[in-house]
PDB file of N, CA and C in Angstrom:
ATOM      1  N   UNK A   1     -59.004   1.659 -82.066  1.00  0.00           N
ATOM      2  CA  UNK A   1     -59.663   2.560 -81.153  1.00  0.00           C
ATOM      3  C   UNK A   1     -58.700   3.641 -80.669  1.00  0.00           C
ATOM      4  N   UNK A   2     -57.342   3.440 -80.341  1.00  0.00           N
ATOM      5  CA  UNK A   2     -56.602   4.279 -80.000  1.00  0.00           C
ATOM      6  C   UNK A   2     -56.168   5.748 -80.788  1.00  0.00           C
ATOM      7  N   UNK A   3     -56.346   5.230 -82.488  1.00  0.00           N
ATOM      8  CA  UNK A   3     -56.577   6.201 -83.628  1.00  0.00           C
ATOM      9  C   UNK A   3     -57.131   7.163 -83.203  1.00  0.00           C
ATOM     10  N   UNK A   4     -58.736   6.629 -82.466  1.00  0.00           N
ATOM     11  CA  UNK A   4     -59.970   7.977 -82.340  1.00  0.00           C
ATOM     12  C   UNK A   4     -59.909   8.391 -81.184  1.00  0.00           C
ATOM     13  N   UNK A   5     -59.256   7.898 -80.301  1.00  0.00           N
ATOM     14  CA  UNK A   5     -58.839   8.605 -78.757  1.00  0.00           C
ATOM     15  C   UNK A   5     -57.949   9.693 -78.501  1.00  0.00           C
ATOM     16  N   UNK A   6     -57.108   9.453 -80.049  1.00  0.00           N
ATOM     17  CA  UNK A   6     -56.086  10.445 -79.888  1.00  0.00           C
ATOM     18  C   UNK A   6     -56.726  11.808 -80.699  1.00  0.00           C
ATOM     19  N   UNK A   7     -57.602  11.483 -81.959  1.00  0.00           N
ATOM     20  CA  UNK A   7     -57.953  12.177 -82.699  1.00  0.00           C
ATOM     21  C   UNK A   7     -59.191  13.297 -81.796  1.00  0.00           C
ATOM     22  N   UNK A   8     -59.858  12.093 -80.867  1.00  0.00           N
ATOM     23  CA  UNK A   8     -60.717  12.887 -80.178  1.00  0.00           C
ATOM     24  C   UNK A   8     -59.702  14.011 -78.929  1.00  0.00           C
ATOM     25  N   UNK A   9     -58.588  13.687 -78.276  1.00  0.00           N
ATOM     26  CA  UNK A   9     -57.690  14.387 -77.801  1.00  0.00           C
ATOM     27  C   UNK A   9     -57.785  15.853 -78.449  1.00  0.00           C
ATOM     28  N   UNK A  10     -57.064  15.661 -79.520  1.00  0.00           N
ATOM     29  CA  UNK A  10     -56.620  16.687 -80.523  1.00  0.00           C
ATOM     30  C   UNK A  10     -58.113  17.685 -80.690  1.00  0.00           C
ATOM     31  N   UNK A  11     -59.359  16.988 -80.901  1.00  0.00           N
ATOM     32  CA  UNK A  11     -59.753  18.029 -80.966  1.00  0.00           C
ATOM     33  C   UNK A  11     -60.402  18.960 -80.101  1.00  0.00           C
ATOM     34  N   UNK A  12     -60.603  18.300 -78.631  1.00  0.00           N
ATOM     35  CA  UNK A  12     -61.178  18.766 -77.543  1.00  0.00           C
ATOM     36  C   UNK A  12     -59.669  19.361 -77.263  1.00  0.00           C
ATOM     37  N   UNK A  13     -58.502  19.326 -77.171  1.00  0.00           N
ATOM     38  CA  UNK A  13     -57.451  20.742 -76.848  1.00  0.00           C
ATOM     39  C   UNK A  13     -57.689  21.935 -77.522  1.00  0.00           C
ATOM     40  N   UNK A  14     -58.109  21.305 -78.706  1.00  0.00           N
ATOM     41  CA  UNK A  14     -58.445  23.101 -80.002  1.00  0.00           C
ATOM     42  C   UNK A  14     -59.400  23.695 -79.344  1.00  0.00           C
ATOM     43  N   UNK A  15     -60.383  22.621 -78.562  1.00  0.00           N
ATOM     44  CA  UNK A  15     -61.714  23.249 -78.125  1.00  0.00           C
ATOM     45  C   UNK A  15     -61.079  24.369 -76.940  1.00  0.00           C
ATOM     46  N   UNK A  16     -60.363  23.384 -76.062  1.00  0.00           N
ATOM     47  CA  UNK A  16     -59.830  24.261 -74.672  1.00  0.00           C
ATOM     48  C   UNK A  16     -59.140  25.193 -75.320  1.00  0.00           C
ATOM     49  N   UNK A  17     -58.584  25.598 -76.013  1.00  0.00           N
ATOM     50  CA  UNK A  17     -57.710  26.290 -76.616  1.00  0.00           C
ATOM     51  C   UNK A  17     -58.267  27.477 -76.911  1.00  0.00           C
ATOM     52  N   UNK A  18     -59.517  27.441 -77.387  1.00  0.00           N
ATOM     53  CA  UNK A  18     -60.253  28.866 -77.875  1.00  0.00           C
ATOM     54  C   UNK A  18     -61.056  29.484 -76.409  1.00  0.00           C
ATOM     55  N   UNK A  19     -61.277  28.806 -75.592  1.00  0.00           N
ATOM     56  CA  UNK A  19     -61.735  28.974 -74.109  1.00  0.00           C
ATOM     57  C   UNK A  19     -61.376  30.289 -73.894  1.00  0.00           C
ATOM     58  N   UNK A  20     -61.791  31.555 -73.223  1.00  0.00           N
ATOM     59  CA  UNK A  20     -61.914  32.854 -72.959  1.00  0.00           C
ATOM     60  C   UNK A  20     -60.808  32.708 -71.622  1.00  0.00           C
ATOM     61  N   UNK A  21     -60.840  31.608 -70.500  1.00  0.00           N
ATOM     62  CA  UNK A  21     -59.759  31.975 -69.545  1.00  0.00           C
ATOM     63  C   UNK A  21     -59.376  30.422 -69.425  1.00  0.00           C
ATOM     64  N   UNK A  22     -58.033  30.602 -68.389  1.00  0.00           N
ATOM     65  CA  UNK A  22     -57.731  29.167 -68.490  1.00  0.00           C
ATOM     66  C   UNK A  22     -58.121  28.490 -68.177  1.00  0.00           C
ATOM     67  N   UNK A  23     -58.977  28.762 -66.648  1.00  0.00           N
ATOM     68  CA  UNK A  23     -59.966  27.973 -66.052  1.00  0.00           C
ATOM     69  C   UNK A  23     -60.800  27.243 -66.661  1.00  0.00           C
ATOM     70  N   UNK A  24     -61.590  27.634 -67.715  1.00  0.00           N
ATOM     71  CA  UNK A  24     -62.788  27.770 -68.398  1.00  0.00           C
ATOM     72  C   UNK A  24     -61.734  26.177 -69.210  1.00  0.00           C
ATOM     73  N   UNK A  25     -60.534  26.679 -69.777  1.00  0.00           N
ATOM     74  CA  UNK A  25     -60.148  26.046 -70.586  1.00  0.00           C
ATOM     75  C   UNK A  25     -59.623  24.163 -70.264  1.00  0.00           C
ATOM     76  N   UNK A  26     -58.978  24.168 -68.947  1.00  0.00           N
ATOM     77  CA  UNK A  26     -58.644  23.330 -68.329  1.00  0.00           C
ATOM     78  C   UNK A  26     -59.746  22.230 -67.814  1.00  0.00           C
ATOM     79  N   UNK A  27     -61.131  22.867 -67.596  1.00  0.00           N
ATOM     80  CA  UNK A  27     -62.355  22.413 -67.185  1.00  0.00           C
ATOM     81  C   UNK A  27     -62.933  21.568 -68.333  1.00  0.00           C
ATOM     82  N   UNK A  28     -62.890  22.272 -69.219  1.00  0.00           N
ATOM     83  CA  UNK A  28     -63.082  22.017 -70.909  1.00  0.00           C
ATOM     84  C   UNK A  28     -62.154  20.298 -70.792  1.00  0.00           C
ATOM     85  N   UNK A  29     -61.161  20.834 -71.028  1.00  0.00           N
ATOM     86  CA  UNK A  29     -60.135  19.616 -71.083  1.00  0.00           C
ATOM     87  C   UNK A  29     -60.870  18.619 -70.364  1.00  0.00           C
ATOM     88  N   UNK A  30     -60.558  18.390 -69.033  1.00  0.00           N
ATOM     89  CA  UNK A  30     -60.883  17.421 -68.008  1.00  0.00           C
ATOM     90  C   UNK A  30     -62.181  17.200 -68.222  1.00  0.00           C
ATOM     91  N   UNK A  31     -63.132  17.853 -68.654  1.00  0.00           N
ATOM     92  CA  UNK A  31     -64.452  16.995 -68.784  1.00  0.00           C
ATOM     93  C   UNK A  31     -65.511  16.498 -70.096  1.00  0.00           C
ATOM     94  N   UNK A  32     -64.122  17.186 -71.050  1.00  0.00           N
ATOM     95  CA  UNK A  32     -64.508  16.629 -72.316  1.00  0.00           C
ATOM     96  C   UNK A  32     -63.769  15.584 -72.975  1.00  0.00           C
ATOM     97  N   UNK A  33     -62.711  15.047 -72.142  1.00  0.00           N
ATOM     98  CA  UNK A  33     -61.738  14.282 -72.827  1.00  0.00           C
ATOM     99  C   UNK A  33     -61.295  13.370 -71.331  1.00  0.00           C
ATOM    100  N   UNK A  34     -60.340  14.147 -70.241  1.00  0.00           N
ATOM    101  CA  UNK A  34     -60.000  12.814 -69.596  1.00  0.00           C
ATOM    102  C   UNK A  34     -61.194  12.056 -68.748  1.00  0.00           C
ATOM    103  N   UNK A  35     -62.059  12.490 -68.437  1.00  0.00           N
ATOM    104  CA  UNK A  35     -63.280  11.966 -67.713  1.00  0.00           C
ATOM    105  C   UNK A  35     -64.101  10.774 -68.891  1.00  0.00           C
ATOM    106  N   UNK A  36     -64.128  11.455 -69.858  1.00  0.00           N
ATOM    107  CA  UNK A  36     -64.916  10.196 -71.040  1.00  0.00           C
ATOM    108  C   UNK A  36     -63.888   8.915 -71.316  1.00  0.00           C
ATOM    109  N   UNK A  37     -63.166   9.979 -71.560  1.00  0.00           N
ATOM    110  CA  UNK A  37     -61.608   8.687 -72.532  1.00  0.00           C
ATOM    111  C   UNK A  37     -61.011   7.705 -71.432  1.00  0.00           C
ATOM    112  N   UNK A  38     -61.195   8.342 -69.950  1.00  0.00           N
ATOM    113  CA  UNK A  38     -60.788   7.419 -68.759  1.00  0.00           C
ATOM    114  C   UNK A  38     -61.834   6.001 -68.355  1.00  0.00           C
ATOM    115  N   UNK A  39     -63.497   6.520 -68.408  1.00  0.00           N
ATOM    116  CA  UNK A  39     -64.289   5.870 -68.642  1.00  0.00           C
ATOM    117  C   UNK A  39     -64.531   4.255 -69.438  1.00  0.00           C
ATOM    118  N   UNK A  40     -63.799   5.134 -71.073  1.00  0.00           N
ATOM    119  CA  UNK A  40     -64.136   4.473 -71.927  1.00  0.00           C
ATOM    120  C   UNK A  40     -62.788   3.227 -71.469  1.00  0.00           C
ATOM    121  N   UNK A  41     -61.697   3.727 -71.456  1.00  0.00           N
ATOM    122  CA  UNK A  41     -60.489   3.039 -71.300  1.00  0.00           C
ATOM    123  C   UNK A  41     -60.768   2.164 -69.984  1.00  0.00           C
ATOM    124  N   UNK A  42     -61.124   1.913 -69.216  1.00  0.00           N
ATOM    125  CA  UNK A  42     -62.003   1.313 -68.062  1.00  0.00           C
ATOM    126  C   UNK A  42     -62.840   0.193 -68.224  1.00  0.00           C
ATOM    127  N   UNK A  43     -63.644   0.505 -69.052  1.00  0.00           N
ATOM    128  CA  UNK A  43     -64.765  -0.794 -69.334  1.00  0.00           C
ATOM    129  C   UNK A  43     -64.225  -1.517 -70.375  1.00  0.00           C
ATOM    130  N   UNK A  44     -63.410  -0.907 -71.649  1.00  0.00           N
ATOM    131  CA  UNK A  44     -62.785  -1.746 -72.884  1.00  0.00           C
ATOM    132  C   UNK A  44     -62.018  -2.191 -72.552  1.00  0.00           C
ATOM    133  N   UNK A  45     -60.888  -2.003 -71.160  1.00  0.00           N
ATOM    134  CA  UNK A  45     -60.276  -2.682 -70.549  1.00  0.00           C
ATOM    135  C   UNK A  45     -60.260  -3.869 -69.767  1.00  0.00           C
ATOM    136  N   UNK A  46     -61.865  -4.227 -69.979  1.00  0.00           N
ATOM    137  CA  UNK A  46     -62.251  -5.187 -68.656  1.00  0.00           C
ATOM    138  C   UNK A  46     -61.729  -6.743 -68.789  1.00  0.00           C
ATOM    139  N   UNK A  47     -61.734  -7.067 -70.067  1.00  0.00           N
ATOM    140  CA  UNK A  47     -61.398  -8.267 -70.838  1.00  0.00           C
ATOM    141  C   UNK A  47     -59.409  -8.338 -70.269  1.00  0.00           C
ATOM    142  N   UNK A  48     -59.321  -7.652 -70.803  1.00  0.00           N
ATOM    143  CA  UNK A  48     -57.544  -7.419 -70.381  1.00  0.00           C
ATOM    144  C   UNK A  48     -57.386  -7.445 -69.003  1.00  0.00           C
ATOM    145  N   UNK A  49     -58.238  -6.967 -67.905  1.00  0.00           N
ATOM    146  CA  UNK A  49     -57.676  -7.390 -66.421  1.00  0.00           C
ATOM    147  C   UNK A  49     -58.216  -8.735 -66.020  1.00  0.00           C
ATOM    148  N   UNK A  50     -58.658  -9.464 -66.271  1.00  0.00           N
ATOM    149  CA  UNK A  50     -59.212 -11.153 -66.275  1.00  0.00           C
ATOM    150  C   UNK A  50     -58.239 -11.380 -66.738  1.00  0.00           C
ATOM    151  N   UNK A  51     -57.839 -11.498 -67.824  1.00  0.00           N
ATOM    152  CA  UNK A  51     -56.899 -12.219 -68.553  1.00  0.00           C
ATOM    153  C   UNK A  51     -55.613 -12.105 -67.759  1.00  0.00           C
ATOM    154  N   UNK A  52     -54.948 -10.904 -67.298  1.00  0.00           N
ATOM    155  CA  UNK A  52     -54.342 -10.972 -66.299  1.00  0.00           C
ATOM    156  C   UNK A  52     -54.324 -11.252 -65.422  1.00  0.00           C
ATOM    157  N   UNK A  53     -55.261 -11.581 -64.546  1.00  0.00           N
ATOM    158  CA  UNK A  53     -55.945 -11.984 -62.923  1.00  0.00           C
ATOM    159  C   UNK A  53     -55.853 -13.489 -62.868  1.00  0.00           C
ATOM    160  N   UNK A  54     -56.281 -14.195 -64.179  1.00  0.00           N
ATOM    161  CA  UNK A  54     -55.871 -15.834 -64.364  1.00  0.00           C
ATOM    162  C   UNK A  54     -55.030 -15.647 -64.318  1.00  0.00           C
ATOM    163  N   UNK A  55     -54.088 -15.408 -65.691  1.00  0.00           N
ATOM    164  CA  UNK A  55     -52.416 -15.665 -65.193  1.00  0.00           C
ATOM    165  C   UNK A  55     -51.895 -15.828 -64.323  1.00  0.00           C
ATOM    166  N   UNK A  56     -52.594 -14.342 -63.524  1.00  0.00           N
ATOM    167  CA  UNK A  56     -51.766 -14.889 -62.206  1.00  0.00           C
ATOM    168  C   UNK A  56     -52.000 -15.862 -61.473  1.00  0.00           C
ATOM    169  N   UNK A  57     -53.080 -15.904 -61.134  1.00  0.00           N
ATOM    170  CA  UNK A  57     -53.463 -16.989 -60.486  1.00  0.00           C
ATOM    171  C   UNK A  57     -52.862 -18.507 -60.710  1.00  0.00           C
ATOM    172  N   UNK A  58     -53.116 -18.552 -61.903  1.00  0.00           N
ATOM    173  CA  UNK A  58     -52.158 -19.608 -62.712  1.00  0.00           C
ATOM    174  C   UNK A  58     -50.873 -19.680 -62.562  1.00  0.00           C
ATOM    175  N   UNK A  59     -50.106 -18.464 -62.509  1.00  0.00           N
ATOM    176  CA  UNK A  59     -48.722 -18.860 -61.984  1.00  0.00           C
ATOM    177  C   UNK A  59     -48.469 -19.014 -60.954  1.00  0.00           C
ATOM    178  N   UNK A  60     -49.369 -18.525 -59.803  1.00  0.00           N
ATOM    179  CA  UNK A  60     -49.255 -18.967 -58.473  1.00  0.00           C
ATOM    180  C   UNK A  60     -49.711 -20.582 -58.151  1.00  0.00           C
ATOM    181  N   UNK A  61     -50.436 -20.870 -58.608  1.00  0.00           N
ATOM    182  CA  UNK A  61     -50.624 -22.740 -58.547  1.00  0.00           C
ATOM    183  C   UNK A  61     -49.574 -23.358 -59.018  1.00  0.00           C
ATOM    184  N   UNK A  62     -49.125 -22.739 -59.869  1.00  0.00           N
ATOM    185  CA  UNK A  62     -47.740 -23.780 -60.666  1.00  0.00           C
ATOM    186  C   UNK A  62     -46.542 -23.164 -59.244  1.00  0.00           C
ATOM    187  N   UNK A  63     -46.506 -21.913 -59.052  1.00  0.00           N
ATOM    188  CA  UNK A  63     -45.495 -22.351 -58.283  1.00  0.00           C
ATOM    189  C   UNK A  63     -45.690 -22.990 -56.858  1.00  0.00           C
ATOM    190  N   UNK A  64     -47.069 -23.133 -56.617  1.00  0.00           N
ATOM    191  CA  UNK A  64     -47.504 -23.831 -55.166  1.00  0.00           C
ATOM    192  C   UNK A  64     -47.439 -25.243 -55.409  1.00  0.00           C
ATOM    193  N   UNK A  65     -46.954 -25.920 -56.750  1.00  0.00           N
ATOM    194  CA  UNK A  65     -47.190 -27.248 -57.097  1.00  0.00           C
ATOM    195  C   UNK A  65     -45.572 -28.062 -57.091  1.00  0.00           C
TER     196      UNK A  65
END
């Protein structure tokens, strides 16, 4: 997945890139790429913060034991 996150990166900058002002261009950026890709990275992440949240938890019983 990280392949097409970057690939999708790359091509939404070309997009900002042809943008008429920078404004226009920066807006482009932020709402075609970090707003989705932050999203996406968020929910596919959800599995990975459990898994961490036991651990811990788990290492806190072992050291309360």
């Amino acid at each position: 997945m990280l392949i097409v996150a970057v690939a999708w990166i790359y091509v939404v900058l070309l997009m900002a890139l042809t943008e008429p002002t920078v404004v226009a261009g920066i807006m482009t950026f932020l709402l075609y790429c970090v707003v989705p890709l932050g999203i996406l990275f968020y929910l596919t992440g959800g599995k990975r913060r459990k898994r961490r949240r036991e651990a811990a938890a788990e290492a806190a019983r072992r050291k309360d034991q």
